[in-house]
N, C-alpha and C. Protein backbone atom coordinates (compact mmCIF):
# COMPACT_ATOMS: atom_id res chain seq x y z
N UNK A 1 39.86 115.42 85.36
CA UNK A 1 40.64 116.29 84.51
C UNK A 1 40.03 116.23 83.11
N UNK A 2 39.27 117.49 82.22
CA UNK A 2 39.13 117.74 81.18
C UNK A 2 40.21 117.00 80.12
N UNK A 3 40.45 116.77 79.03
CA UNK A 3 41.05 116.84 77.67
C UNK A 3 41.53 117.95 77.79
N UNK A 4 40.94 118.85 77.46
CA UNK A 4 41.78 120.19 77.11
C UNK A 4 43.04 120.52 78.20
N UNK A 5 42.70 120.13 80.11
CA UNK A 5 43.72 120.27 81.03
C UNK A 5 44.56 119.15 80.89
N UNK A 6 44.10 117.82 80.34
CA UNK A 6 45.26 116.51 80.18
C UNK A 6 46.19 117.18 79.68
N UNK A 7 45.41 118.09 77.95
CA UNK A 7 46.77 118.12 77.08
C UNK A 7 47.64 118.91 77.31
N UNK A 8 46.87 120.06 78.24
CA UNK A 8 48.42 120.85 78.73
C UNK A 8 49.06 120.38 79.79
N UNK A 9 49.21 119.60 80.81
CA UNK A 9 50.12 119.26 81.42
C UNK A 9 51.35 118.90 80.82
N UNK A 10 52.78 119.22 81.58
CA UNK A 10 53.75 118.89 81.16
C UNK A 10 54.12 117.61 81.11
N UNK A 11 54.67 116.71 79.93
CA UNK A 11 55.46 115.68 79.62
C UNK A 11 56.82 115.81 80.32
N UNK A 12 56.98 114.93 81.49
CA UNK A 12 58.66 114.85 81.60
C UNK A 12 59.04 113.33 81.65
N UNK A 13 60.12 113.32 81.53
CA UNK A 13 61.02 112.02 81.39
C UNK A 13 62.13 111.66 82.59
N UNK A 14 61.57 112.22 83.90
CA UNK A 14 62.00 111.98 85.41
C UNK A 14 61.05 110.81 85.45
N UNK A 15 62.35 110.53 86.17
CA UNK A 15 62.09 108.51 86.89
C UNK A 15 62.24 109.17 88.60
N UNK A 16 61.17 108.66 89.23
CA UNK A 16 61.57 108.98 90.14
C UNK A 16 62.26 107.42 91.82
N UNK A 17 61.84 107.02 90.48
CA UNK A 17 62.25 105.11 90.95
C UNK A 17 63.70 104.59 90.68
N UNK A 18 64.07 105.33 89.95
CA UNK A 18 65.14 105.52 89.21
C UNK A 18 66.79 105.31 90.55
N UNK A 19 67.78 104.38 90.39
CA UNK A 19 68.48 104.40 91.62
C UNK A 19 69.57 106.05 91.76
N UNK A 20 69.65 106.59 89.83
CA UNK A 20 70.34 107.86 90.53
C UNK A 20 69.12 108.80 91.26
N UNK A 21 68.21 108.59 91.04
CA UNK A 21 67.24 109.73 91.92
C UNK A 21 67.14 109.50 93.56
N UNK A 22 67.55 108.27 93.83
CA UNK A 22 67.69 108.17 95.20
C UNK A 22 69.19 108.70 95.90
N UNK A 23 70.09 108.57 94.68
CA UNK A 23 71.39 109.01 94.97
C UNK A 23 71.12 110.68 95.03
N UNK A 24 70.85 111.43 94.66
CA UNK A 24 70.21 112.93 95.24
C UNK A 24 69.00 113.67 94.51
N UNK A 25 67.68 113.39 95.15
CA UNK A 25 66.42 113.64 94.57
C UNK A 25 66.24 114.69 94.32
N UNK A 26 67.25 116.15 95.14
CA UNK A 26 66.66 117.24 95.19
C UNK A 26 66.75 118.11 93.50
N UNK A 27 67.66 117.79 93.09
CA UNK A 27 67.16 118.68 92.22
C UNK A 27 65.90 117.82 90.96
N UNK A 28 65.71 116.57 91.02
CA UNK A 28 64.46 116.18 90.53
C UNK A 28 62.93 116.44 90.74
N UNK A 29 63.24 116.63 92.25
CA UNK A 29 62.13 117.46 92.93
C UNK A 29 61.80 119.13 92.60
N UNK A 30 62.81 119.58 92.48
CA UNK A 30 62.79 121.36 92.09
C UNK A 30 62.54 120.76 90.46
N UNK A 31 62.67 120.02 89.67
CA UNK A 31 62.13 120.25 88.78
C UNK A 31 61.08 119.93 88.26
N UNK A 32 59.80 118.77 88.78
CA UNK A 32 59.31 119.00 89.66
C UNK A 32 58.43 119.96 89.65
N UNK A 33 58.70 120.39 90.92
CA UNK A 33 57.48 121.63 91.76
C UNK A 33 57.33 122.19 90.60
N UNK A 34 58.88 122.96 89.66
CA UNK A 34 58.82 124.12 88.88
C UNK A 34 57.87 123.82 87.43
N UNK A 35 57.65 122.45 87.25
CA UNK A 35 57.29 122.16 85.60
C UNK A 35 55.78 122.48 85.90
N UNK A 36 55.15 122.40 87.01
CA UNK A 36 53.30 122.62 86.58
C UNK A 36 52.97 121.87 87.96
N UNK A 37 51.72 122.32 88.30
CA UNK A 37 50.79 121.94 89.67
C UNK A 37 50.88 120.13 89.27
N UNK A 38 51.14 119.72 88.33
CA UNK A 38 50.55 118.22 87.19
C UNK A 38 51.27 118.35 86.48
N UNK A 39 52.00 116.67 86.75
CA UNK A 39 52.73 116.83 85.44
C UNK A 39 52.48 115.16 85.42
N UNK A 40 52.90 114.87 83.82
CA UNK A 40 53.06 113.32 83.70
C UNK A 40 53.89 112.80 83.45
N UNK A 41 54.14 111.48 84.06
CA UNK A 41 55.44 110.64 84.14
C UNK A 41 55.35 109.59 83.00
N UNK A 42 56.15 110.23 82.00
CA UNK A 42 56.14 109.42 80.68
C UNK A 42 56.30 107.61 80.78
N UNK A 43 57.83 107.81 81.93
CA UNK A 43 58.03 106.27 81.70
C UNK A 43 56.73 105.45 82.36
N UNK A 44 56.44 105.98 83.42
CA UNK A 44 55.08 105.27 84.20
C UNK A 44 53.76 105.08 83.97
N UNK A 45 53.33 106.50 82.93
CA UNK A 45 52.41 106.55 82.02
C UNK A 45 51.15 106.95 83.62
N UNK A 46 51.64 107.58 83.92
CA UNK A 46 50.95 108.06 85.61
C UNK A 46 50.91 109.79 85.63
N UNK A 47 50.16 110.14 86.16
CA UNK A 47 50.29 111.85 86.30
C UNK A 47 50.99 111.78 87.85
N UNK A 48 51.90 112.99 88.34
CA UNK A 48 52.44 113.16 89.55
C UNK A 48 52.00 114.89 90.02
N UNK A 49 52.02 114.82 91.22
CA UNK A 49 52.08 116.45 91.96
C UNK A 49 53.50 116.23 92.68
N UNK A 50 54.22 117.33 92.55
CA UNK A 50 55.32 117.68 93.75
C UNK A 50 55.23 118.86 94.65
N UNK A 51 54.02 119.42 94.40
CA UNK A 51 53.92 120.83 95.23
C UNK A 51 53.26 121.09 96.20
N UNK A 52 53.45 121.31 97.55
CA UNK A 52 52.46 121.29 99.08
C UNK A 52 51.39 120.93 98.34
N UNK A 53 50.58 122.10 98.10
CA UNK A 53 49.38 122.12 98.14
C UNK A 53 48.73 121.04 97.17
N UNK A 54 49.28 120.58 96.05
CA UNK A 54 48.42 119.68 95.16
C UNK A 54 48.93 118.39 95.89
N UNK A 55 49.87 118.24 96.78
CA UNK A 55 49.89 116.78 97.30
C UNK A 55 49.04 116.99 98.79
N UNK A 56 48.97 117.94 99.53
CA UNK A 56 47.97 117.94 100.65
C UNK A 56 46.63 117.65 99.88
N UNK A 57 46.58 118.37 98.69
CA UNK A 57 45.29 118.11 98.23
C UNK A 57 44.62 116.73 98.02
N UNK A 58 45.40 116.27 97.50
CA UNK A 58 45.74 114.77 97.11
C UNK A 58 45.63 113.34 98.37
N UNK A 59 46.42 114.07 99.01
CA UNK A 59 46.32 112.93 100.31
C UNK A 59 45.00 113.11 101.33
N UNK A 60 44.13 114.37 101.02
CA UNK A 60 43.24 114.53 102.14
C UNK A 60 41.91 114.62 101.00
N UNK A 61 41.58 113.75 100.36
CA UNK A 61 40.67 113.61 99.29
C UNK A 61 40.49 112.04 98.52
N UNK A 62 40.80 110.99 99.88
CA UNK A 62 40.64 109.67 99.12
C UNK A 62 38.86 109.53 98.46
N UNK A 63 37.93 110.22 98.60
CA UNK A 63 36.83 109.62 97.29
C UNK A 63 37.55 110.26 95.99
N UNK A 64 37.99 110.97 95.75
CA UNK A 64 38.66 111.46 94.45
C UNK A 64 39.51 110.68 94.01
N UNK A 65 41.28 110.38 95.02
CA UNK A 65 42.18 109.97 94.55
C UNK A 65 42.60 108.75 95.61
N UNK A 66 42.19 107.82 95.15
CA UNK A 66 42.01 106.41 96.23
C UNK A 66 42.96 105.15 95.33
N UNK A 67 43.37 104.48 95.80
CA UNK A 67 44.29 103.04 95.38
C UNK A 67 43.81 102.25 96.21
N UNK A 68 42.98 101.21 95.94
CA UNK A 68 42.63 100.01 96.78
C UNK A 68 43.42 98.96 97.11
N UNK A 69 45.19 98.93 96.40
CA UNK A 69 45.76 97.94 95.72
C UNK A 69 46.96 98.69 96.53
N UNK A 70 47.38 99.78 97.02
CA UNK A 70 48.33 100.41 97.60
C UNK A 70 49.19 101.45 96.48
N UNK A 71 49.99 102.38 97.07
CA UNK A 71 50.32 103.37 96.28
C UNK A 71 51.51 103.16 95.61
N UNK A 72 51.59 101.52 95.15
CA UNK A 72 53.02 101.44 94.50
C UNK A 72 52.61 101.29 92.65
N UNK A 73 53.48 101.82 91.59
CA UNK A 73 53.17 101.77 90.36
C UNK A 73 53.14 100.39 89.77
N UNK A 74 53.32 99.17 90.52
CA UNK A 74 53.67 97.98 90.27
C UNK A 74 52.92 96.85 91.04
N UNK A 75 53.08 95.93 90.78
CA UNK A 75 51.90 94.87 91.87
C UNK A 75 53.02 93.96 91.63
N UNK A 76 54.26 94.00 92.62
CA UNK A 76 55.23 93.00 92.66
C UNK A 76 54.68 91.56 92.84
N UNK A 77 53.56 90.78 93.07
CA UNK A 77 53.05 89.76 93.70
C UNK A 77 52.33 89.18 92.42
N UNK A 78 52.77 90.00 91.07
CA UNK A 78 52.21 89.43 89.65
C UNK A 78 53.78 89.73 88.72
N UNK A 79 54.27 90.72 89.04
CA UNK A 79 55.74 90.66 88.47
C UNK A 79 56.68 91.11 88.81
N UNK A 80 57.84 90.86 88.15
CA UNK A 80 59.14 91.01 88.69
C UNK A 80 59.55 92.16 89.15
N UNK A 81 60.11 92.75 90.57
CA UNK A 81 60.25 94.19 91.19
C UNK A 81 61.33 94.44 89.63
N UNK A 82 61.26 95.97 89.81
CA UNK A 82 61.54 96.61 88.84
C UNK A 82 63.42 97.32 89.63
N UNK A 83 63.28 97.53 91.39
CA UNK A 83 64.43 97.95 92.18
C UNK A 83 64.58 96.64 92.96
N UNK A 84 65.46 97.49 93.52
CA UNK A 84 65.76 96.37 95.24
C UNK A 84 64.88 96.61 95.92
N UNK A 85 64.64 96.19 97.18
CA UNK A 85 63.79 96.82 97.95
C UNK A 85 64.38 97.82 98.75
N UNK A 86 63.52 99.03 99.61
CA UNK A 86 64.12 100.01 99.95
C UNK A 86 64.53 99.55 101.25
């Protein structure tokens, strides 16, 4: 991703770790799909996709977008879980 495409992606302030987002995700998700193909997750300091195609894209392109460490934002096995477990 260019500078110039970082800076336009949208800033949101959805948790999606968050325990009311498990209490009903959907409308976090519609907002979401609706904010941009990319958006970034302020509290996580992470970029996210919610939309078919940029997450098919995403999952069928590990030399691009790969985690050697697994796809969690945290490495519980250095600090304290942040939830319960699911």
């Amino acid at each position: 991703m260019t500078a110039t495409e970082a800076a336009s992606v949208p800033h949101l302030d959805v948790d999606p770790f968050a325990l009311e987002f498990f209490a009903d995700p959907f409308p976090t998700h519609e907002r979401l799909r609706e904010a941009a193909p990319v958006v970034y997750l302020d509290k996580w300091n992470v970029y996210g996709v919610a939309r078919y195609a940029e997450v098919h894209a995403v999952l069928n392109d590990p030399a691009t977008f790969c985690s050697s460490r697994g796809v969690g934002l945290s490495d519980f096995s250095k600090e304290k879980p942040w939830r319960p477990a699911s």
